[in-house]
PDB file of N, CA and C in Angstrom:
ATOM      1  N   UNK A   1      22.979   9.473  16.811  1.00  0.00           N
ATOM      2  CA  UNK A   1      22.172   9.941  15.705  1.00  0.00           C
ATOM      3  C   UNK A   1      23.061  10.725  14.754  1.00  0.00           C
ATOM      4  N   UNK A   2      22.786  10.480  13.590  1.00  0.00           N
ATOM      5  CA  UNK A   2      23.751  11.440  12.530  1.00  0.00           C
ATOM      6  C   UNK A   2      22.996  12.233  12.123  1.00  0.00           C
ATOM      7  N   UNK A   3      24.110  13.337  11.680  1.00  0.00           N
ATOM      8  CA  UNK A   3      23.273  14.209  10.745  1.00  0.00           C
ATOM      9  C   UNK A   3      23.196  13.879   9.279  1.00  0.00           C
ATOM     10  N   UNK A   4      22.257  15.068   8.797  1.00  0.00           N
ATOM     11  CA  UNK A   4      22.351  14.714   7.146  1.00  0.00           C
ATOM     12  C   UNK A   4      23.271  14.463   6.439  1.00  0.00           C
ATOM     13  N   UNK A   5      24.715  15.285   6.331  1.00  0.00           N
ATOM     14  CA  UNK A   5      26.021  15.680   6.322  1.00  0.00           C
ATOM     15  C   UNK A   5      26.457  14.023   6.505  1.00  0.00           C
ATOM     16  N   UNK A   6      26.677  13.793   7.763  1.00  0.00           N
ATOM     17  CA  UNK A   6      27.313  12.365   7.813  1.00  0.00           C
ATOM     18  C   UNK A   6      26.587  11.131   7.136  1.00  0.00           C
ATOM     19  N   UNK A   7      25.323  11.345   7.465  1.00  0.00           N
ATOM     20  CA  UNK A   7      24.713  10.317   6.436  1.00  0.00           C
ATOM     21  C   UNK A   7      24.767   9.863   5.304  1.00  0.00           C
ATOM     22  N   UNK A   8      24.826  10.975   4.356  1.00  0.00           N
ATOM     23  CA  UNK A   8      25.386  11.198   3.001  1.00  0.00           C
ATOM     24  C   UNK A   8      26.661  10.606   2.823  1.00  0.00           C
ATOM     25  N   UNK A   9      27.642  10.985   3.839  1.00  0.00           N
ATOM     26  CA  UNK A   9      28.900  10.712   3.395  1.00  0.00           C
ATOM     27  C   UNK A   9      28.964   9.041   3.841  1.00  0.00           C
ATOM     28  N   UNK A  10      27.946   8.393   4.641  1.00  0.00           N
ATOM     29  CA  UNK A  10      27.874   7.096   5.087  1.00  0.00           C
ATOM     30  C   UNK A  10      27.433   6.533   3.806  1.00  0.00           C
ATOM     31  N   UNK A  11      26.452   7.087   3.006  1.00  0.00           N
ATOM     32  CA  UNK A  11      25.984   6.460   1.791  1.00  0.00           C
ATOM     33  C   UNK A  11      26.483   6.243   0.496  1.00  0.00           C
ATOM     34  N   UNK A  12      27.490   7.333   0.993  1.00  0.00           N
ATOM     35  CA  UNK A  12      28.465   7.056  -0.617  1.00  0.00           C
ATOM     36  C   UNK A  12      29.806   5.873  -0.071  1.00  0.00           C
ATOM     37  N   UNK A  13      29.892   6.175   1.037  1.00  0.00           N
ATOM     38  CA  UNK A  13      31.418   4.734   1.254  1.00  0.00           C
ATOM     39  C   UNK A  13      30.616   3.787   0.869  1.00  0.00           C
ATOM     40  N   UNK A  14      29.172   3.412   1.691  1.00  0.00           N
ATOM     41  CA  UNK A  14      28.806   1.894   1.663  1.00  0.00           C
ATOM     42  C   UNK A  14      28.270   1.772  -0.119  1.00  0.00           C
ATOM     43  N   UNK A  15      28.272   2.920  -0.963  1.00  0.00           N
ATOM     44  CA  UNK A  15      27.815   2.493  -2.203  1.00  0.00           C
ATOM     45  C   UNK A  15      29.602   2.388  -2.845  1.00  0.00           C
ATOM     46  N   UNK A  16      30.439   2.555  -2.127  1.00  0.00           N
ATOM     47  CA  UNK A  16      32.276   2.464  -2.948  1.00  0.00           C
ATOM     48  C   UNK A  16      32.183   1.384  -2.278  1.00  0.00           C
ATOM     49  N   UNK A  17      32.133   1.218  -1.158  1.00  0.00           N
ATOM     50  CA  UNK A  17      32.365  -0.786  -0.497  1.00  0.00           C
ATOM     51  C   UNK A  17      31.523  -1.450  -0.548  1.00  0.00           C
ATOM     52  N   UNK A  18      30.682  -1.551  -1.570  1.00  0.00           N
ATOM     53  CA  UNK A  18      29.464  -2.492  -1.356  1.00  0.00           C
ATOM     54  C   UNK A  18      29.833  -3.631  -1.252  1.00  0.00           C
ATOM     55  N   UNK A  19      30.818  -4.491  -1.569  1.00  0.00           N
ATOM     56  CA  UNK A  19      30.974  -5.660  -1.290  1.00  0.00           C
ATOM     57  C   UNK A  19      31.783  -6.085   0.109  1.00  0.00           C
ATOM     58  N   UNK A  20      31.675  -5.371   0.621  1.00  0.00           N
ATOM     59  CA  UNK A  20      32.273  -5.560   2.030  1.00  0.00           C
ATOM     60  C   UNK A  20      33.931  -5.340   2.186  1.00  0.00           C
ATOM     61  N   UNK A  21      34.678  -5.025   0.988  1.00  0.00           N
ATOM     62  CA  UNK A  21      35.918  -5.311   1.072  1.00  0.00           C
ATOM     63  C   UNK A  21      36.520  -3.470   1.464  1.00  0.00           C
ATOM     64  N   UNK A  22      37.765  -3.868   1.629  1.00  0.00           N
ATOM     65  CA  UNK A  22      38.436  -2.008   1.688  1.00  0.00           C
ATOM     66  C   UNK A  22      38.961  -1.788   0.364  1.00  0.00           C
ATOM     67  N   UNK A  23      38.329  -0.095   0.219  1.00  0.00           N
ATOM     68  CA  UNK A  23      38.609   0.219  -0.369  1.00  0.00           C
ATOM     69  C   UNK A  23      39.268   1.332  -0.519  1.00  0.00           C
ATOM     70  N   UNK A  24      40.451   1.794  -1.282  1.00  0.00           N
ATOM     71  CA  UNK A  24      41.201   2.850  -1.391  1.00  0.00           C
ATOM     72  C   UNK A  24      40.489   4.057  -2.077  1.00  0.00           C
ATOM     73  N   UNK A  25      40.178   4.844  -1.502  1.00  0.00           N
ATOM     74  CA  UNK A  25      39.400   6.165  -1.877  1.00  0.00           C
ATOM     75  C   UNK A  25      39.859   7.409  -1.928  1.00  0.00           C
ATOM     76  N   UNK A  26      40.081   8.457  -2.939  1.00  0.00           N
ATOM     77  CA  UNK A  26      41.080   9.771  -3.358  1.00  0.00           C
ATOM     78  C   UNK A  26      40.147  10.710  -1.940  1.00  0.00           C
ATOM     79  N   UNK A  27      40.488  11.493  -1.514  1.00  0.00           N
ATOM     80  CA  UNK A  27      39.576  12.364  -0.801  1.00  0.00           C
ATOM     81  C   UNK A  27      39.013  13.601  -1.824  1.00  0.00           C
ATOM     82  N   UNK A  28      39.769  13.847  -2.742  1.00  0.00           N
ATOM     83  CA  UNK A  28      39.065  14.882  -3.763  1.00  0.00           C
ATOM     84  C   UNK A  28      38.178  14.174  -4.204  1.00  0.00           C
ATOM     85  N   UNK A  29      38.176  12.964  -4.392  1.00  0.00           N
ATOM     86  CA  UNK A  29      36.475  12.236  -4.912  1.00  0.00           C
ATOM     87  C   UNK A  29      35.387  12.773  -4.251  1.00  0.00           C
ATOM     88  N   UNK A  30      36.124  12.082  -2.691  1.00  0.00           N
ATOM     89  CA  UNK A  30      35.129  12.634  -1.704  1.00  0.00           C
ATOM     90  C   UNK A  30      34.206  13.762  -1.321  1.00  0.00           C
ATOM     91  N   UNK A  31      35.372  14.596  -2.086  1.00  0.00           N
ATOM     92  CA  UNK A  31      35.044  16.428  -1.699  1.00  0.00           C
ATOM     93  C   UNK A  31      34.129  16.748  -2.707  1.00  0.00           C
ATOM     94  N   UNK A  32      34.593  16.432  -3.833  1.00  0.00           N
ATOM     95  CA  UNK A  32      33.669  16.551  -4.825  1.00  0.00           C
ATOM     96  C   UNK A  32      32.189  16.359  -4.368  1.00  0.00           C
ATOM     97  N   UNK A  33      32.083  14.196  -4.031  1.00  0.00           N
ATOM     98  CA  UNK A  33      30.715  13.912  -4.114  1.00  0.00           C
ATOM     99  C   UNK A  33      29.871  14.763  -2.660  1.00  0.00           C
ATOM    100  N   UNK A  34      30.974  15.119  -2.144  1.00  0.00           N
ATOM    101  CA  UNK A  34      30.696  16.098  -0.126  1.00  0.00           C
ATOM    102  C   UNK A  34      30.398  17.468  -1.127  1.00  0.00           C
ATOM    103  N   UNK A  35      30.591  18.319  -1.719  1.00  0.00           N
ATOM    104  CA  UNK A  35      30.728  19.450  -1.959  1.00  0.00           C
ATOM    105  C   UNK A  35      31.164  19.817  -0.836  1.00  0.00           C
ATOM    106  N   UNK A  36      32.275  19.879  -0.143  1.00  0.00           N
ATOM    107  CA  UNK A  36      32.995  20.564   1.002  1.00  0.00           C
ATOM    108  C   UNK A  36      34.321  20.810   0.750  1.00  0.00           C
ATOM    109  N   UNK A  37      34.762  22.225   1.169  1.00  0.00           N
ATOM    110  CA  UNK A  37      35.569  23.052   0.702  1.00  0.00           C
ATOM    111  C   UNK A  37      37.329  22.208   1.050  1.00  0.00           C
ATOM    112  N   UNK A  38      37.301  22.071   2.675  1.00  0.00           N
ATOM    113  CA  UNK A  38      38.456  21.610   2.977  1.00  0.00           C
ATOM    114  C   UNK A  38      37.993  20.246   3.609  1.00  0.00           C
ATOM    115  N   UNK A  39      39.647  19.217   3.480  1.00  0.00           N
ATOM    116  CA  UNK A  39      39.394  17.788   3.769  1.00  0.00           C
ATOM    117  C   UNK A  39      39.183  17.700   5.361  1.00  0.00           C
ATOM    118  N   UNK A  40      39.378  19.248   6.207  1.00  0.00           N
ATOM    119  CA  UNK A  40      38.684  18.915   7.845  1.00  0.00           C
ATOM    120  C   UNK A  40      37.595  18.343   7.903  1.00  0.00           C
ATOM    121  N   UNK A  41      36.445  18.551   7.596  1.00  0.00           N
ATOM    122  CA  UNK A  41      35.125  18.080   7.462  1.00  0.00           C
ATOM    123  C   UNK A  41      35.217  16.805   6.908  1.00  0.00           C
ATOM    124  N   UNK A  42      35.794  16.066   6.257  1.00  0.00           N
ATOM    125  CA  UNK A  42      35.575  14.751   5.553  1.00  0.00           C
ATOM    126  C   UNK A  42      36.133  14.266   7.062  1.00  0.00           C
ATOM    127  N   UNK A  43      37.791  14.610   7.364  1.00  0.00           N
ATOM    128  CA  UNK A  43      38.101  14.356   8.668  1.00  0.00           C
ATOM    129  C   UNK A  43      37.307  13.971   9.635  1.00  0.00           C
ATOM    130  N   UNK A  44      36.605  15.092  10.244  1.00  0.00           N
ATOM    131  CA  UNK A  44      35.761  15.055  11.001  1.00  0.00           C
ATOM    132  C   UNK A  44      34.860  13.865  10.790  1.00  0.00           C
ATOM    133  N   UNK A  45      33.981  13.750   9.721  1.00  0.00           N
ATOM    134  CA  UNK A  45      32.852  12.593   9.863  1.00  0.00           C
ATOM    135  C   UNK A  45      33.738  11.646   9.691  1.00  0.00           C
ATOM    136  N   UNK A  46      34.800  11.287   9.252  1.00  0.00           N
ATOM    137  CA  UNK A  46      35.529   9.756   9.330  1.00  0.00           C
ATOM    138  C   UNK A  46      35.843   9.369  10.348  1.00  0.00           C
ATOM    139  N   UNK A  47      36.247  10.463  11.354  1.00  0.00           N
ATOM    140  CA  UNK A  47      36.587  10.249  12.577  1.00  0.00           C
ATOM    141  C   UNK A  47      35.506   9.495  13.569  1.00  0.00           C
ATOM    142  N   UNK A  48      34.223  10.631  13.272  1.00  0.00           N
ATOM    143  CA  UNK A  48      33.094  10.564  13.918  1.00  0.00           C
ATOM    144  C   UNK A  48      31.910   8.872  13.838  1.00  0.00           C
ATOM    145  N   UNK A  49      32.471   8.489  12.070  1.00  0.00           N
ATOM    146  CA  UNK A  49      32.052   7.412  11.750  1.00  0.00           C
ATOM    147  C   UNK A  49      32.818   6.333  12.603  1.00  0.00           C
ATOM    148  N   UNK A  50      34.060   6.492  12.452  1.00  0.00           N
ATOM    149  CA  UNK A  50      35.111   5.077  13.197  1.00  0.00           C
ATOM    150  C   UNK A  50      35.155   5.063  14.690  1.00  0.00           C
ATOM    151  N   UNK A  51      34.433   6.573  15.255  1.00  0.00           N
ATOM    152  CA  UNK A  51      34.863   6.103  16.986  1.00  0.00           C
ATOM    153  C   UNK A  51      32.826   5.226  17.144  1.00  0.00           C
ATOM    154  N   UNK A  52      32.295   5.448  16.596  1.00  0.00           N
ATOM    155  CA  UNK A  52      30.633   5.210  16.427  1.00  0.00           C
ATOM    156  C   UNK A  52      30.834   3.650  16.324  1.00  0.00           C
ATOM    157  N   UNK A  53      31.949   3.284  15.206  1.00  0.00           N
ATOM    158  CA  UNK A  53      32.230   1.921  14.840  1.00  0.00           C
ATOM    159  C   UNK A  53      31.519   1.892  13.353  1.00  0.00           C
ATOM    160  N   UNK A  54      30.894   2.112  12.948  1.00  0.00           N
ATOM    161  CA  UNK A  54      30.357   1.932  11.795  1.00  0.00           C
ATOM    162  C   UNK A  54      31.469   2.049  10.629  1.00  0.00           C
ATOM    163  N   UNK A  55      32.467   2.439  10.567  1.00  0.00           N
ATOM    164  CA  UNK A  55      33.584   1.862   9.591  1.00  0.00           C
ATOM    165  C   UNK A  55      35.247   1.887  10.018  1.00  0.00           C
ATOM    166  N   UNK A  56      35.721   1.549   9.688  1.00  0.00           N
ATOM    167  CA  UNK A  56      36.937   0.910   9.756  1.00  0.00           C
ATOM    168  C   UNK A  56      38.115   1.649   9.107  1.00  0.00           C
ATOM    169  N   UNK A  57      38.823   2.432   9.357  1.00  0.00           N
ATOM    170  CA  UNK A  57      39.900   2.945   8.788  1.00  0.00           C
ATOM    171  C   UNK A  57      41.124   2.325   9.151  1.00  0.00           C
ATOM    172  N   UNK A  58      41.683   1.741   7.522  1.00  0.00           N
ATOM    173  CA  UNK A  58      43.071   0.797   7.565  1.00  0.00           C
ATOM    174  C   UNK A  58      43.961   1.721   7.393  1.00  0.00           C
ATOM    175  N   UNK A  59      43.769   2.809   6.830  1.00  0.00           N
ATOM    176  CA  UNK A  59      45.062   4.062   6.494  1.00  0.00           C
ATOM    177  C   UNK A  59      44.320   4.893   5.915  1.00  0.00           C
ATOM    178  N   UNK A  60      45.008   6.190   6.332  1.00  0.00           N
ATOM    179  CA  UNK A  60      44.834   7.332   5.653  1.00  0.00           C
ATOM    180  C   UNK A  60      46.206   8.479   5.736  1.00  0.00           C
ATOM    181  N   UNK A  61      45.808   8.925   4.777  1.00  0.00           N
ATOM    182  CA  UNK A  61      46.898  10.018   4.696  1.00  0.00           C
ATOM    183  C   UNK A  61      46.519  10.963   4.266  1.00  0.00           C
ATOM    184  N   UNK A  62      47.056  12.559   3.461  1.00  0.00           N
ATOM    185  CA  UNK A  62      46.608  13.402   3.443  1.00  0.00           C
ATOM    186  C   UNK A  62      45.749  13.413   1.801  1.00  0.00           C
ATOM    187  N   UNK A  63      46.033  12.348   0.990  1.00  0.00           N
ATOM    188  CA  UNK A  63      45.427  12.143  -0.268  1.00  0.00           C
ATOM    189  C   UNK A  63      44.491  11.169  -0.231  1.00  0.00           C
ATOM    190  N   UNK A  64      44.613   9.922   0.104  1.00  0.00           N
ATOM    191  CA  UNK A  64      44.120   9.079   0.250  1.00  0.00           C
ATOM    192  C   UNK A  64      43.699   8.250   1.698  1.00  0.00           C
ATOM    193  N   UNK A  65      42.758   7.530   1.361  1.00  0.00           N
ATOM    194  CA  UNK A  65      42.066   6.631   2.654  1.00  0.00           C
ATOM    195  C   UNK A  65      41.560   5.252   2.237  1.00  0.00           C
ATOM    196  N   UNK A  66      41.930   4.532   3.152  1.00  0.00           N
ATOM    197  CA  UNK A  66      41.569   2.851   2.998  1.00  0.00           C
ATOM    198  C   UNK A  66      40.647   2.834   3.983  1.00  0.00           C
ATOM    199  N   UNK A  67      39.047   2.487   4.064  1.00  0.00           N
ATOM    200  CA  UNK A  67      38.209   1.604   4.803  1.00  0.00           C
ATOM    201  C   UNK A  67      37.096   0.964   4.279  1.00  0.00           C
ATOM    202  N   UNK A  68      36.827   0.636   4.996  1.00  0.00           N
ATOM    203  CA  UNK A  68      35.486  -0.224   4.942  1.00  0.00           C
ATOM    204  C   UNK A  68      34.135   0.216   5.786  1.00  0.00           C
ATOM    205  N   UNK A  69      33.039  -0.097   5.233  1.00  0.00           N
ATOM    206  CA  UNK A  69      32.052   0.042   6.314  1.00  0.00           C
ATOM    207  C   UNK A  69      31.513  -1.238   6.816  1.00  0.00           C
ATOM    208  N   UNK A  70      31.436  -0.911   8.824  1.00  0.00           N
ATOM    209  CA  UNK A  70      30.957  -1.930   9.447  1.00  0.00           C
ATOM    210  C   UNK A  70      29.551  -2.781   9.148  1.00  0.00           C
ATOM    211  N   UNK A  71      29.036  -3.800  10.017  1.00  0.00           N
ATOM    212  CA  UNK A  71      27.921  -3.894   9.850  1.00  0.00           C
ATOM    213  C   UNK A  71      27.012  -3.038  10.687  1.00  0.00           C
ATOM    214  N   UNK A  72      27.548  -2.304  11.431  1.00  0.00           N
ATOM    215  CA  UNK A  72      26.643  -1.485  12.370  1.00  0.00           C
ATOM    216  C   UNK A  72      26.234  -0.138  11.163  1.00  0.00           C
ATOM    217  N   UNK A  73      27.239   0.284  10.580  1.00  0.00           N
ATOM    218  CA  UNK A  73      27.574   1.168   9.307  1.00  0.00           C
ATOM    219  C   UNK A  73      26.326   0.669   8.047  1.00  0.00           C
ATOM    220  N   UNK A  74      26.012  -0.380   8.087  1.00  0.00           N
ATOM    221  CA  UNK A  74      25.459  -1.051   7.115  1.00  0.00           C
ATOM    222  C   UNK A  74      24.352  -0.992   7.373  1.00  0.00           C
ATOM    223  N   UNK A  75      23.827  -0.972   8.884  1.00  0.00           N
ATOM    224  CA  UNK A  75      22.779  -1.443   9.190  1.00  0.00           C
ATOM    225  C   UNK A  75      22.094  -0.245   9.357  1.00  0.00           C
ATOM    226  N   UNK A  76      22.521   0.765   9.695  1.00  0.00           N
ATOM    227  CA  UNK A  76      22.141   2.606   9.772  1.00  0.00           C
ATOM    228  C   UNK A  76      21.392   2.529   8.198  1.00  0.00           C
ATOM    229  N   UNK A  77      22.819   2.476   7.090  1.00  0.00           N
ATOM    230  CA  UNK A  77      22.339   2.941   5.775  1.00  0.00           C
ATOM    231  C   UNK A  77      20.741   2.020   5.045  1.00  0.00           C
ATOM    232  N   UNK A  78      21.362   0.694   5.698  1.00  0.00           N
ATOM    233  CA  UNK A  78      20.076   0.018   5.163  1.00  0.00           C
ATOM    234  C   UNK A  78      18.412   0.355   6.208  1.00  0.00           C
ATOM    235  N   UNK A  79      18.924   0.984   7.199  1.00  0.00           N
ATOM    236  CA  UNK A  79      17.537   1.258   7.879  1.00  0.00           C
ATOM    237  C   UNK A  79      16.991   2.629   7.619  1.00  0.00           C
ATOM    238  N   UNK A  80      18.005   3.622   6.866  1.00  0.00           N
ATOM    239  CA  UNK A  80      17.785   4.743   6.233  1.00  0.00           C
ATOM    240  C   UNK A  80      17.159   4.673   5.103  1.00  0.00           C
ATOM    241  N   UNK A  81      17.251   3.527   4.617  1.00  0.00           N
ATOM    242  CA  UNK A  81      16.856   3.169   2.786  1.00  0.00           C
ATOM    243  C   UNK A  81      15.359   2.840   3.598  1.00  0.00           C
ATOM    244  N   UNK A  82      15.216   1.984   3.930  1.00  0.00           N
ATOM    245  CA  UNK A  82      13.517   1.515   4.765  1.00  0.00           C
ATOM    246  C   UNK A  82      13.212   2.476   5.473  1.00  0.00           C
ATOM    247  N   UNK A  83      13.411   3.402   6.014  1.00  0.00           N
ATOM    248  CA  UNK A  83      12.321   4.281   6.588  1.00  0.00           C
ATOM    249  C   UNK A  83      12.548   5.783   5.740  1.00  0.00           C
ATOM    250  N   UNK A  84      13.049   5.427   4.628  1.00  0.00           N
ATOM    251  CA  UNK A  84      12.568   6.638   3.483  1.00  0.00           C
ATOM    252  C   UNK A  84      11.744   5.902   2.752  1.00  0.00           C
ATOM    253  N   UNK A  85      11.486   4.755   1.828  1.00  0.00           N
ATOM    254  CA  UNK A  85      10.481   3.875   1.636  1.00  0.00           C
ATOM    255  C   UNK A  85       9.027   3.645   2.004  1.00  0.00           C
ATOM    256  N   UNK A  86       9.207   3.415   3.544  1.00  0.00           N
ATOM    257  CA  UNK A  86       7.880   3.520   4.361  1.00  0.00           C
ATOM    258  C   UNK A  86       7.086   4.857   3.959  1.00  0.00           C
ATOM    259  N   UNK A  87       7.635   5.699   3.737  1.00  0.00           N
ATOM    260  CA  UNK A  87       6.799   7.371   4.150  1.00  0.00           C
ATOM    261  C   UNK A  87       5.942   6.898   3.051  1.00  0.00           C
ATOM    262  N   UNK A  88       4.824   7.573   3.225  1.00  0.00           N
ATOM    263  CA  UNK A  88       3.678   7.392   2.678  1.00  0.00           C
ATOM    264  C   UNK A  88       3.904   8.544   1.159  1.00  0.00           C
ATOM    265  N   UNK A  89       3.383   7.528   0.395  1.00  0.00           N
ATOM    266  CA  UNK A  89       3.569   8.426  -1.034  1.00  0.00           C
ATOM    267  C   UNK A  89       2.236   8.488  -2.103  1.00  0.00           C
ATOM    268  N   UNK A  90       2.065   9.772  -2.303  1.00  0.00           N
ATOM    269  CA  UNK A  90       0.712   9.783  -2.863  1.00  0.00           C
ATOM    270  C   UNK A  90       0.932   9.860  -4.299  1.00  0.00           C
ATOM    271  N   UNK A  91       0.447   8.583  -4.991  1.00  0.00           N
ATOM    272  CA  UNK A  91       0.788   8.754  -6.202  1.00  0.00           C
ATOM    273  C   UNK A  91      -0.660  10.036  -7.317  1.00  0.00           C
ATOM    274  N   UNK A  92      -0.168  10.285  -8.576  1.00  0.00           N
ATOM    275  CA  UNK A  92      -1.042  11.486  -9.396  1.00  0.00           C
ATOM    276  C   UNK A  92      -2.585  11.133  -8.947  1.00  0.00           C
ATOM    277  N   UNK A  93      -2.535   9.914  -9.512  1.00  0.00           N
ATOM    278  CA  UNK A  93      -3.809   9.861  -9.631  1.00  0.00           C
ATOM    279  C   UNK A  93      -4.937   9.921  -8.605  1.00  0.00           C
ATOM    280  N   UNK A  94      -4.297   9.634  -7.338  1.00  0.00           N
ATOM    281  CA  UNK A  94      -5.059   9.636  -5.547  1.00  0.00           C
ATOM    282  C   UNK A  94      -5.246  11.202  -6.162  1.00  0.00           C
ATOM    283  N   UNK A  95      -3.871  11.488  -5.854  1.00  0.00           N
ATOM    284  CA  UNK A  95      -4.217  13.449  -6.090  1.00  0.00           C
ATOM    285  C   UNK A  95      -5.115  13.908  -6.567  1.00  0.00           C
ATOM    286  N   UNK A  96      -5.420  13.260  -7.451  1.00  0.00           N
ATOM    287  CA  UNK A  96      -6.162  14.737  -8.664  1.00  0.00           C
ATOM    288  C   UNK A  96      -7.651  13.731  -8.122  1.00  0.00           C
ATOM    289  N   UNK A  97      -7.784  12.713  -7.561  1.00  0.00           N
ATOM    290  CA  UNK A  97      -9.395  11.866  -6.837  1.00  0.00           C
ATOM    291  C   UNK A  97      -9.736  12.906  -5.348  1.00  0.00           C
ATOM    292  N   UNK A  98      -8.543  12.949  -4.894  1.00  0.00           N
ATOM    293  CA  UNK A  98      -9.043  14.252  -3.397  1.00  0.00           C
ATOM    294  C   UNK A  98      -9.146  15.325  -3.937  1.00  0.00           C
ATOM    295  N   UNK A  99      -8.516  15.717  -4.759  1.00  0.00           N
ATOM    296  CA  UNK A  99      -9.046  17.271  -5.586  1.00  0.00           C
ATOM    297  C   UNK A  99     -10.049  17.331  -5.690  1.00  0.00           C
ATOM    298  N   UNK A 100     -10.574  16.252  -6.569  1.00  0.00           N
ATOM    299  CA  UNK A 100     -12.242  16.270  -6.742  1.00  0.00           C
ATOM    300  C   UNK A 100     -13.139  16.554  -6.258  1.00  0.00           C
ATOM    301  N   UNK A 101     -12.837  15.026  -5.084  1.00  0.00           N
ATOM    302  CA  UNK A 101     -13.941  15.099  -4.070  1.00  0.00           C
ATOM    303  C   UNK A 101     -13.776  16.439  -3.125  1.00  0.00           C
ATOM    304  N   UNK A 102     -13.200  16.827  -3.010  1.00  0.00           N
ATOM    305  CA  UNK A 102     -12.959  18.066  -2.487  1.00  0.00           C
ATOM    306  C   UNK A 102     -13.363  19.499  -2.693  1.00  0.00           C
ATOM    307  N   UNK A 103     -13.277  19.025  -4.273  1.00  0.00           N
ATOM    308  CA  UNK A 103     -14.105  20.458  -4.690  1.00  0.00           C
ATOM    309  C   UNK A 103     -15.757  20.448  -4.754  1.00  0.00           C
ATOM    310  N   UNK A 104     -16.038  18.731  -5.450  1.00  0.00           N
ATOM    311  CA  UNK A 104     -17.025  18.664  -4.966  1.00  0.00           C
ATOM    312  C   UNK A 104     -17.731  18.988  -3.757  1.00  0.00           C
ATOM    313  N   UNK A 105     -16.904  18.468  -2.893  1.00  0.00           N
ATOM    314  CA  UNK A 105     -17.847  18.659  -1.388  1.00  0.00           C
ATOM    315  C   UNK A 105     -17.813  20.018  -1.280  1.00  0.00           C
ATOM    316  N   UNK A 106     -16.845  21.001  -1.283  1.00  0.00           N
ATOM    317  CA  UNK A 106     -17.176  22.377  -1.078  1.00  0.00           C
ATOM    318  C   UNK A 106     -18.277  23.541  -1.658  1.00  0.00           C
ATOM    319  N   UNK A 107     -18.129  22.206  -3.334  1.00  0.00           N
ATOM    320  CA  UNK A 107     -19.151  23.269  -4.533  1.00  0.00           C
ATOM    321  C   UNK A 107     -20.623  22.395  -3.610  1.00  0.00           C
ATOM    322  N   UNK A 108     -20.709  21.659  -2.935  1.00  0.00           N
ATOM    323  CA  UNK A 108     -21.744  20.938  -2.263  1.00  0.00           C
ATOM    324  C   UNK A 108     -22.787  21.816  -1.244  1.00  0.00           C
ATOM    325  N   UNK A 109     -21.141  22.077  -0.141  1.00  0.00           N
ATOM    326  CA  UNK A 109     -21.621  22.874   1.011  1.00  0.00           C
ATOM    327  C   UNK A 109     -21.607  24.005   0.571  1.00  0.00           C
ATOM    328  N   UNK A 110     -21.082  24.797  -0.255  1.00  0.00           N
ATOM    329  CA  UNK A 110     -21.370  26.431  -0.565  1.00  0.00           C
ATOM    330  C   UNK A 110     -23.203  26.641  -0.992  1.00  0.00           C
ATOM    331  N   UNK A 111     -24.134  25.408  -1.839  1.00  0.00           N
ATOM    332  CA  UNK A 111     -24.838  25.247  -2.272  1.00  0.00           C
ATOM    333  C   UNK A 111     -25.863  25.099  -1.205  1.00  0.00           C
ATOM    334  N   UNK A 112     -25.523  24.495  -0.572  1.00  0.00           N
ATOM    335  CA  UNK A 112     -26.302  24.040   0.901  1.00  0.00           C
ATOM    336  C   UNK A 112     -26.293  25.408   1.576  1.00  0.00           C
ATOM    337  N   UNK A 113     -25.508  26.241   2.139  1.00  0.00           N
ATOM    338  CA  UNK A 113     -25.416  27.117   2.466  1.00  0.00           C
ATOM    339  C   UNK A 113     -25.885  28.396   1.876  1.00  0.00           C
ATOM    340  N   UNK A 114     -26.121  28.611   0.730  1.00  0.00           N
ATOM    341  CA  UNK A 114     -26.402  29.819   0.289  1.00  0.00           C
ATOM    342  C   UNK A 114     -28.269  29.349   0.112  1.00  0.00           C
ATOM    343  N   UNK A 115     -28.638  28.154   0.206  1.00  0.00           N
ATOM    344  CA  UNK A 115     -29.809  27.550   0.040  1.00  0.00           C
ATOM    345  C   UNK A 115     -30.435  28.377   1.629  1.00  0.00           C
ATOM    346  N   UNK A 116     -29.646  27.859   2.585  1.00  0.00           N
ATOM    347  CA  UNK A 116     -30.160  28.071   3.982  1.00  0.00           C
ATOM    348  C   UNK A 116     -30.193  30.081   4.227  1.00  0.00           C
ATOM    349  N   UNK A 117     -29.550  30.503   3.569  1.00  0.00           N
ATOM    350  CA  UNK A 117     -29.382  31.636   3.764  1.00  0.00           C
ATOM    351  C   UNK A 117     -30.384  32.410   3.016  1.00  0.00           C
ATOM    352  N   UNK A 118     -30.825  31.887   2.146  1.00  0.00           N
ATOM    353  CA  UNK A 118     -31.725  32.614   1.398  1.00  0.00           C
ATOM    354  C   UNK A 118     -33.362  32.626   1.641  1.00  0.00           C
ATOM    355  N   UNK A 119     -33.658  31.157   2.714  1.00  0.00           N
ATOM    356  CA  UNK A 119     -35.214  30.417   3.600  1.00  0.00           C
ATOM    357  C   UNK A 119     -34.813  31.517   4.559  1.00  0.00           C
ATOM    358  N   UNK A 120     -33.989  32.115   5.440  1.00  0.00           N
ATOM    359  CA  UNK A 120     -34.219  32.615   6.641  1.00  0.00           C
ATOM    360  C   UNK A 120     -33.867  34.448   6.644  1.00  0.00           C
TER     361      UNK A 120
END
């Protein structure tokens, strides 16, 4: 399971390799699109990505890095894209229809209630 952190950084290689090929990538890009201070942490999840298998490191050095992402790599990001999709999304207009009925029903039962309270 990844974290947010690695995920992110899974989503930006597979959006630099989208076509499946390797690609040569600055790590200050990286840091930038990571907002993370030192290149340990990029380290770390590259590491963490390539022993997982999900991408492929042809070289790296202390500026630059060559990989690719796997299809196992591919198949994470694309099942991340579908089950953020799935979540249920309430568009304005549902909204402001349960508001309604909602206030209705309450301006309903307050009415009902102050009715019963006032017979006994």
């Amino acid at each position: 399971m990844l974290d947010k952190r690695t995920t992110h950084f899974l989503f930006i290689i597979a959006k630099i390799c989208d076509d499946g090929s390797y690609k040569i990538i600055e790590k200050t890009e990286l840091q930038k699109e990571m907002r993370v201070t030192d290149f340990s942490e990029l380290n770390q999840m590259v590491r963490y990505l390539q022993d997982n298998e999900m991408i492929d490191v042809k070289y790296s050095d202390e500026l630059v890095i060559c990989l690719t992402v796997l299809p196992k790599g591919r198949a994470t990001v694309e099942g991340t894209r579908i089950k953020a999709r799935s979540l249920v999304k309430i568009d304005y207009k549902t909204l402001l229809i349960v508001a309604g009925v909602c206030f209705l029903a309450s301006l309903f039962g307050s009415m009902i209630g102050a009715l019963l309270a006032s017979l006994m």
